[in-house]
Protein backbone atom coordinates (compact mmCIF):
# COMPACT_ATOMS: atom_id res chain seq x y z
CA UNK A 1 17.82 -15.09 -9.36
CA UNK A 2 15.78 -12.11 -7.66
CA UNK A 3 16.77 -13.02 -4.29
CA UNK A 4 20.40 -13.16 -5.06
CA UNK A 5 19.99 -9.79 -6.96
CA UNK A 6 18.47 -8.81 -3.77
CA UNK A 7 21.87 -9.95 -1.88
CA UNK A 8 23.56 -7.57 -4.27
CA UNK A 9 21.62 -4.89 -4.06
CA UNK A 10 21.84 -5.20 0.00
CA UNK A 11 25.48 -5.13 0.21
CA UNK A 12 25.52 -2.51 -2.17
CA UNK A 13 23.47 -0.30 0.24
CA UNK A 14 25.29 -1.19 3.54
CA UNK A 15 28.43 -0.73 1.80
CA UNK A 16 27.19 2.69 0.62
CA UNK A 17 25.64 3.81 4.02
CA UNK A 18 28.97 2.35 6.74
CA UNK A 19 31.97 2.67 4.07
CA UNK A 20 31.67 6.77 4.76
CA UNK A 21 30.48 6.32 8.31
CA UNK A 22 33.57 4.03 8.84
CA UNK A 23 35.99 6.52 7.20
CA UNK A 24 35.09 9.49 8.94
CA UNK A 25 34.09 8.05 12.45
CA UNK A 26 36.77 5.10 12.27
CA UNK A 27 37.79 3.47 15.78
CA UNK A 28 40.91 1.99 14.53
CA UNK A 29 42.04 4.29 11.55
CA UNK A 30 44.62 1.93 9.87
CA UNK A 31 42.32 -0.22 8.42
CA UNK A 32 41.47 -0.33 5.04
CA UNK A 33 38.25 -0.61 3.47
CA UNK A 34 39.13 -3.36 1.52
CA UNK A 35 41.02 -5.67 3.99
CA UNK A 36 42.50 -8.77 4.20
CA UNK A 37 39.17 -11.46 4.11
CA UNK A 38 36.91 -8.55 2.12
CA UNK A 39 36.37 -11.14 -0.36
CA UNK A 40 35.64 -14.27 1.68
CA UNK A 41 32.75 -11.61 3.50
CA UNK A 42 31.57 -11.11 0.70
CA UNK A 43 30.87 -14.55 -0.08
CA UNK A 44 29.25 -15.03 3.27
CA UNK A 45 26.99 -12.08 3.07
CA UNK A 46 25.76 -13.52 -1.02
CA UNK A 47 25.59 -17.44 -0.55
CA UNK A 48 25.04 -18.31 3.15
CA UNK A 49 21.53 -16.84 3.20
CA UNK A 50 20.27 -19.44 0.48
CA UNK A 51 21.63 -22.05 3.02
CA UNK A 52 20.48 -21.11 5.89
CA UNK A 53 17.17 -20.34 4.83
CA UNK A 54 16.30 -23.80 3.05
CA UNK A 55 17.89 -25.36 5.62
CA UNK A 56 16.88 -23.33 8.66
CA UNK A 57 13.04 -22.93 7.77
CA UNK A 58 13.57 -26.87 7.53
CA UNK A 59 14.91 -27.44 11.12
CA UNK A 60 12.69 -24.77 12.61
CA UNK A 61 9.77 -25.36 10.94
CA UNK A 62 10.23 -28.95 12.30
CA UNK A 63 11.04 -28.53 15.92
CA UNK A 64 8.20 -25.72 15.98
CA UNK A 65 5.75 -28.06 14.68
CA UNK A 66 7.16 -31.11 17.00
CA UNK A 67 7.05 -29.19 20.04
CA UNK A 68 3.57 -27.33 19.32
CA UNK A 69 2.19 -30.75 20.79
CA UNK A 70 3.66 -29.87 24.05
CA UNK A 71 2.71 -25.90 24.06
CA UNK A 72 -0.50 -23.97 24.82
CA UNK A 73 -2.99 -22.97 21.67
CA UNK A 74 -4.25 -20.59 24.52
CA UNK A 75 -1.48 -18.78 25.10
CA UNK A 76 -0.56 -18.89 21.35
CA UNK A 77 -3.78 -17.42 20.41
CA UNK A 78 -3.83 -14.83 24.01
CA UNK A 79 -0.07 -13.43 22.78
CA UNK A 80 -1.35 -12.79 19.04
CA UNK A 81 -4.38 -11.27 19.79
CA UNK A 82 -2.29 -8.37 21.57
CA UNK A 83 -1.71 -4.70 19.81
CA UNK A 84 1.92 -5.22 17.22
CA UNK A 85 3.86 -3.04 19.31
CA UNK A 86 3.15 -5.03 22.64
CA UNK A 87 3.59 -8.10 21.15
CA UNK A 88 6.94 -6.54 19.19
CA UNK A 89 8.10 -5.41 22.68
CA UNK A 90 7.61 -8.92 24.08
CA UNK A 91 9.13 -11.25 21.21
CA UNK A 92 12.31 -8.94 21.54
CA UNK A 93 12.69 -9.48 24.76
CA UNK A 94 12.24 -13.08 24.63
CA UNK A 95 14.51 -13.27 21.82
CA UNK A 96 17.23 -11.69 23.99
CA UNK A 97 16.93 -14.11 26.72
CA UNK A 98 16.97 -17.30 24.36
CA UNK A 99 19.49 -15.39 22.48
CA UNK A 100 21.93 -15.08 25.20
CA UNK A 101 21.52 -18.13 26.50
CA UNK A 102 22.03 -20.02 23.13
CA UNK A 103 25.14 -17.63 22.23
CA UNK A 104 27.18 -18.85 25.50
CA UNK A 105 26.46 -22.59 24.63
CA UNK A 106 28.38 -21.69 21.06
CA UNK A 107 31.21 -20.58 23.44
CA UNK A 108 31.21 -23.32 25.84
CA UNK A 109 29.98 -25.89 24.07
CA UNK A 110 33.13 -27.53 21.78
CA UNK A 111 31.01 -28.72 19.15
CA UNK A 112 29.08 -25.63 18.69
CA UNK A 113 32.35 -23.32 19.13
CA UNK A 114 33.85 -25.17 15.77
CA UNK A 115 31.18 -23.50 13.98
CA UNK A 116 30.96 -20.07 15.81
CA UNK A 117 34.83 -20.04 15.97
CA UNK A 118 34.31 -19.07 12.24
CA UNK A 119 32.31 -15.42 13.41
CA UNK A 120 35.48 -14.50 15.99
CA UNK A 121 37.93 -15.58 12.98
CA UNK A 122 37.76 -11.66 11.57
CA UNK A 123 41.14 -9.94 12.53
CA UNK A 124 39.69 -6.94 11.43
CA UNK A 125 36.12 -6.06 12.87
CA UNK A 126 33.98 -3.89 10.65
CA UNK A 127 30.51 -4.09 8.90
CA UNK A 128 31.09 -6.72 6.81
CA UNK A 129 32.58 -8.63 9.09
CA UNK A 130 29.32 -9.23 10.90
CA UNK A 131 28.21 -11.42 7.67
CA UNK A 132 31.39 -14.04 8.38
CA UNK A 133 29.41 -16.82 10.15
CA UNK A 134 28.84 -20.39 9.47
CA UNK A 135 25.22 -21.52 8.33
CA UNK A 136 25.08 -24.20 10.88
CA UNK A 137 25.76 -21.40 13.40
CA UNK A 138 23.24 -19.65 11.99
CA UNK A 139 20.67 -22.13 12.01
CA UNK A 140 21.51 -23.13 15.32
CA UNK A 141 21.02 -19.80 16.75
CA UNK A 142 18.09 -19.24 14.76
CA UNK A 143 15.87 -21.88 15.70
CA UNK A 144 17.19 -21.59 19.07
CA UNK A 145 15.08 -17.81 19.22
CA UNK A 146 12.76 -18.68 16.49
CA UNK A 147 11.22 -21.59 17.94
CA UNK A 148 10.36 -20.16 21.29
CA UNK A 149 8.87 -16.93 19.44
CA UNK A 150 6.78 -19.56 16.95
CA UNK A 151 5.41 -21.31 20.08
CA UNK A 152 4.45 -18.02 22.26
CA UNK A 153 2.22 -17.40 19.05
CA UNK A 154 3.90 -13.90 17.70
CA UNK A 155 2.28 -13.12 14.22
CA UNK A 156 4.16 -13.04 11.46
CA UNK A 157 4.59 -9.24 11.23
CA UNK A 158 6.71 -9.00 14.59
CA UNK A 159 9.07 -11.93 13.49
CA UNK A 160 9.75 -10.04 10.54
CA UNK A 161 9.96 -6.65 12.31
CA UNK A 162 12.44 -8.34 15.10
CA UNK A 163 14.43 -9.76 12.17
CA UNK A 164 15.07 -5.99 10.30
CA UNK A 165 16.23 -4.51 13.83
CA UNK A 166 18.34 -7.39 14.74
CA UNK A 167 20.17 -7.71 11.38
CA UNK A 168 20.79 -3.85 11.70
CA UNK A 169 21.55 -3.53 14.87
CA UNK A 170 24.27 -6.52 14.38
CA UNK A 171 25.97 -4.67 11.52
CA UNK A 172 26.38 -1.46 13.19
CA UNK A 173 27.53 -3.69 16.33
CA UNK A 174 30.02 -4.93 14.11
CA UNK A 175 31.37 -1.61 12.35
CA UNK A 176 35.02 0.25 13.18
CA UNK A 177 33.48 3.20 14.43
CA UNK A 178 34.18 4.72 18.03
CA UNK A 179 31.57 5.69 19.30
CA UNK A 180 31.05 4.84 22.98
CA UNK A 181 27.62 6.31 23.49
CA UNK A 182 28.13 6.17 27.64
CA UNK A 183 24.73 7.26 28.11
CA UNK A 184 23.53 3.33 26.92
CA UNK A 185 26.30 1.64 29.09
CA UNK A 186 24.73 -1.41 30.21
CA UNK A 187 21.25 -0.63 28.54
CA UNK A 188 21.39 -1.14 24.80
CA UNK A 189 24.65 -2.65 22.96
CA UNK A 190 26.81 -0.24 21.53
CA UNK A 191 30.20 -1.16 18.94
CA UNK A 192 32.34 -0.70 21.91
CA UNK A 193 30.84 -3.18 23.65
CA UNK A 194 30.42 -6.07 21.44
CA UNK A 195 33.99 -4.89 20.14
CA UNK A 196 35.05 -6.02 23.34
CA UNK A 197 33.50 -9.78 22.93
CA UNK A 198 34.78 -10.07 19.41
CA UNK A 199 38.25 -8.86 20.80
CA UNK A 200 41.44 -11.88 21.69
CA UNK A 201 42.35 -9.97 24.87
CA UNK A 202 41.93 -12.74 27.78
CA UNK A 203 40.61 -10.33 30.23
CA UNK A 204 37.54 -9.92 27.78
CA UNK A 205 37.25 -13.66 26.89
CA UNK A 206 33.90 -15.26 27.24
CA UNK A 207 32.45 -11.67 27.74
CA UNK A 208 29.39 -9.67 26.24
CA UNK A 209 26.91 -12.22 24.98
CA UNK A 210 23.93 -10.07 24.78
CA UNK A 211 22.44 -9.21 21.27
CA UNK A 212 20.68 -6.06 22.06
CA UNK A 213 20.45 -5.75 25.72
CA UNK A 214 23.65 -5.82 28.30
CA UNK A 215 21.42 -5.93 31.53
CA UNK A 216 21.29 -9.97 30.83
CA UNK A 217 25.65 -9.71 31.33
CA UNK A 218 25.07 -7.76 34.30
CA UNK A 219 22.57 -10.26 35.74
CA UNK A 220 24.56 -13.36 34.67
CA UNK A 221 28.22 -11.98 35.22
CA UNK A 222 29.55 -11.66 31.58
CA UNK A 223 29.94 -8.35 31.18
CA UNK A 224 33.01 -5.92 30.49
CA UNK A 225 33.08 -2.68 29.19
CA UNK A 226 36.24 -0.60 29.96
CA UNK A 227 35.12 3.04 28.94
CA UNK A 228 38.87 3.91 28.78
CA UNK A 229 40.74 1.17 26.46
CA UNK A 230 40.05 0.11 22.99
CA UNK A 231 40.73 -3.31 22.11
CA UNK A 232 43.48 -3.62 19.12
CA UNK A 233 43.53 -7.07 19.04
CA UNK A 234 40.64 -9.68 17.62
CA UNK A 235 40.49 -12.97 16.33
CA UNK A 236 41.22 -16.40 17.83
CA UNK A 237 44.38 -18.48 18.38
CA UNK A 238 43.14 -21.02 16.44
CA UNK A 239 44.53 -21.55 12.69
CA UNK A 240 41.43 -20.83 10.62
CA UNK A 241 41.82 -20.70 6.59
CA UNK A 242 41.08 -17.42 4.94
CA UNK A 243 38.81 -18.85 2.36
CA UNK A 244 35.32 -18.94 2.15
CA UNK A 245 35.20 -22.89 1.44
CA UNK A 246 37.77 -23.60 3.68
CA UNK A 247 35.59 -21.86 6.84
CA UNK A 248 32.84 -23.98 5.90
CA UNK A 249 34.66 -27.35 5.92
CA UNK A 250 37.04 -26.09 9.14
CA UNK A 251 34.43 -27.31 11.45
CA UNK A 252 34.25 -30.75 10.74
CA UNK A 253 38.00 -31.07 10.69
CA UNK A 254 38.70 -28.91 13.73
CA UNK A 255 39.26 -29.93 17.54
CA UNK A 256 37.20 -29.01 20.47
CA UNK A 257 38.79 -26.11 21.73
CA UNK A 258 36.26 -23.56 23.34
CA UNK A 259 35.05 -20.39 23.23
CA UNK A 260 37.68 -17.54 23.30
């Protein structure tokens, strides 16, 4: 009961901090606070954290502790002996890399795009709409940067210090506001950016995979950033229902389209 007064009580506060920020810096002005799918985000954001963290500390505590057989205790024990900041510095970088890596799989990847398809179903891109994802996406993606930081040997402190940041830094990736902040082009991801891998124009399709750091689209040719254009359309062209327990059972009735 406290941790799903605790989901409360966080959507209360990130409604309270981006609703204003939203309204007065809005990218695309037209859209209402509460928009079509507000209520099936909401959903997301209170009941798919109790699923994905029984059943994600299951699967990654698993595949950490199968693989540990196969990893260094030297280097596990080297990495955590190292000051929190350097080892902070290091786990988020590693977590990009895996990140990105394990993000364009759920695009290419048909049976892993059923489930992400679910995260690029928001016609409207805002806050909230960061929290529409499936669990099994979740997990996947999870355990895909998880596991690799578990077996380097980062303490506990720096996973939970790299999960704070990345959860932020997602919803204000996610939020209608316009700023470009040119001066990060191609360093750290900005709204406009990931607004552009969210978006269902085909010129940016299968673009901007990067949590936190665009250098890995430069260096693997995925990324697009038009300073000048805005995109006005998002989505996918698949038919995806509106409701919360409809996006959880689409998968498993869908086809294996790809990534958009």
């Amino acid at each position: 009961m406290n941790l799903f007064a605790g989901q409360i009580f966080a959507l209360f506060l990130l409604f309270v901090v981006f609703t204003p920020l939203e309204r007065t810096f809005a990218l695309h002005k037209d859209k209402k606070v509460f928009r079509k799918g507000f209520a099936t985000d909401v959903l997301h954001i209170l009941f798919n954290r109790f699923i994905v963290d029984l059943a994600g500390f299951l699967v990654i505590v698993t595949l950490a502790v199968s693989m540990t057989l196969y990893s260094s205790q030297l280097l596990r024990d080297l990495v955590a002996s190292q000051p929190i900041w350097l080892q902070f510095i290091e786990a988020v970088a590693t977590a990009n890399i895996f990140g990105y890596f394990a993000h364009r799989l759920t695009h290419s990847v048909p049976l892993l795009w059923r489930f992400h398809a679910i995260h690029h179903s928001s016609e409207n891109l805002d806050w909230l709409a960061a929290a529409r994802t499936h669990p099994i996406d979740q997990i996947f993606s999870r355990a895909m940067i998880f596991v690799p930081l578990f077996l380097l040997g980062f303490t506990q402190e720096v996973f939970g210090a790299y999960l704070i940041v990345a959860v932020l830094h997602g919803v204000f990736l996610h939020s209608n506001v316009r700023f470009k902040f040119k001066f990060l082009r191609g360093i750290v991801a900005t709204p406009h950016y990931h607004h552009w891998h969210h978006s269902n124009h085909p010129e940016a399709a299968n673009k901007n995979f990067a949590g936190q750091f665009p250098i890995l689209d430069l260096l693997f040719g995925t990324y697009y950033f038009p300073e000048e254009k805005t995109p006005h359309i998002y989505g996918v062209n698949e038919r995806i229902p509106r409701g919360y327990l409809g996006q959880l059972k689409y998968p498993f009735s869908a086809g294996t389209q790809s990534g958009s």
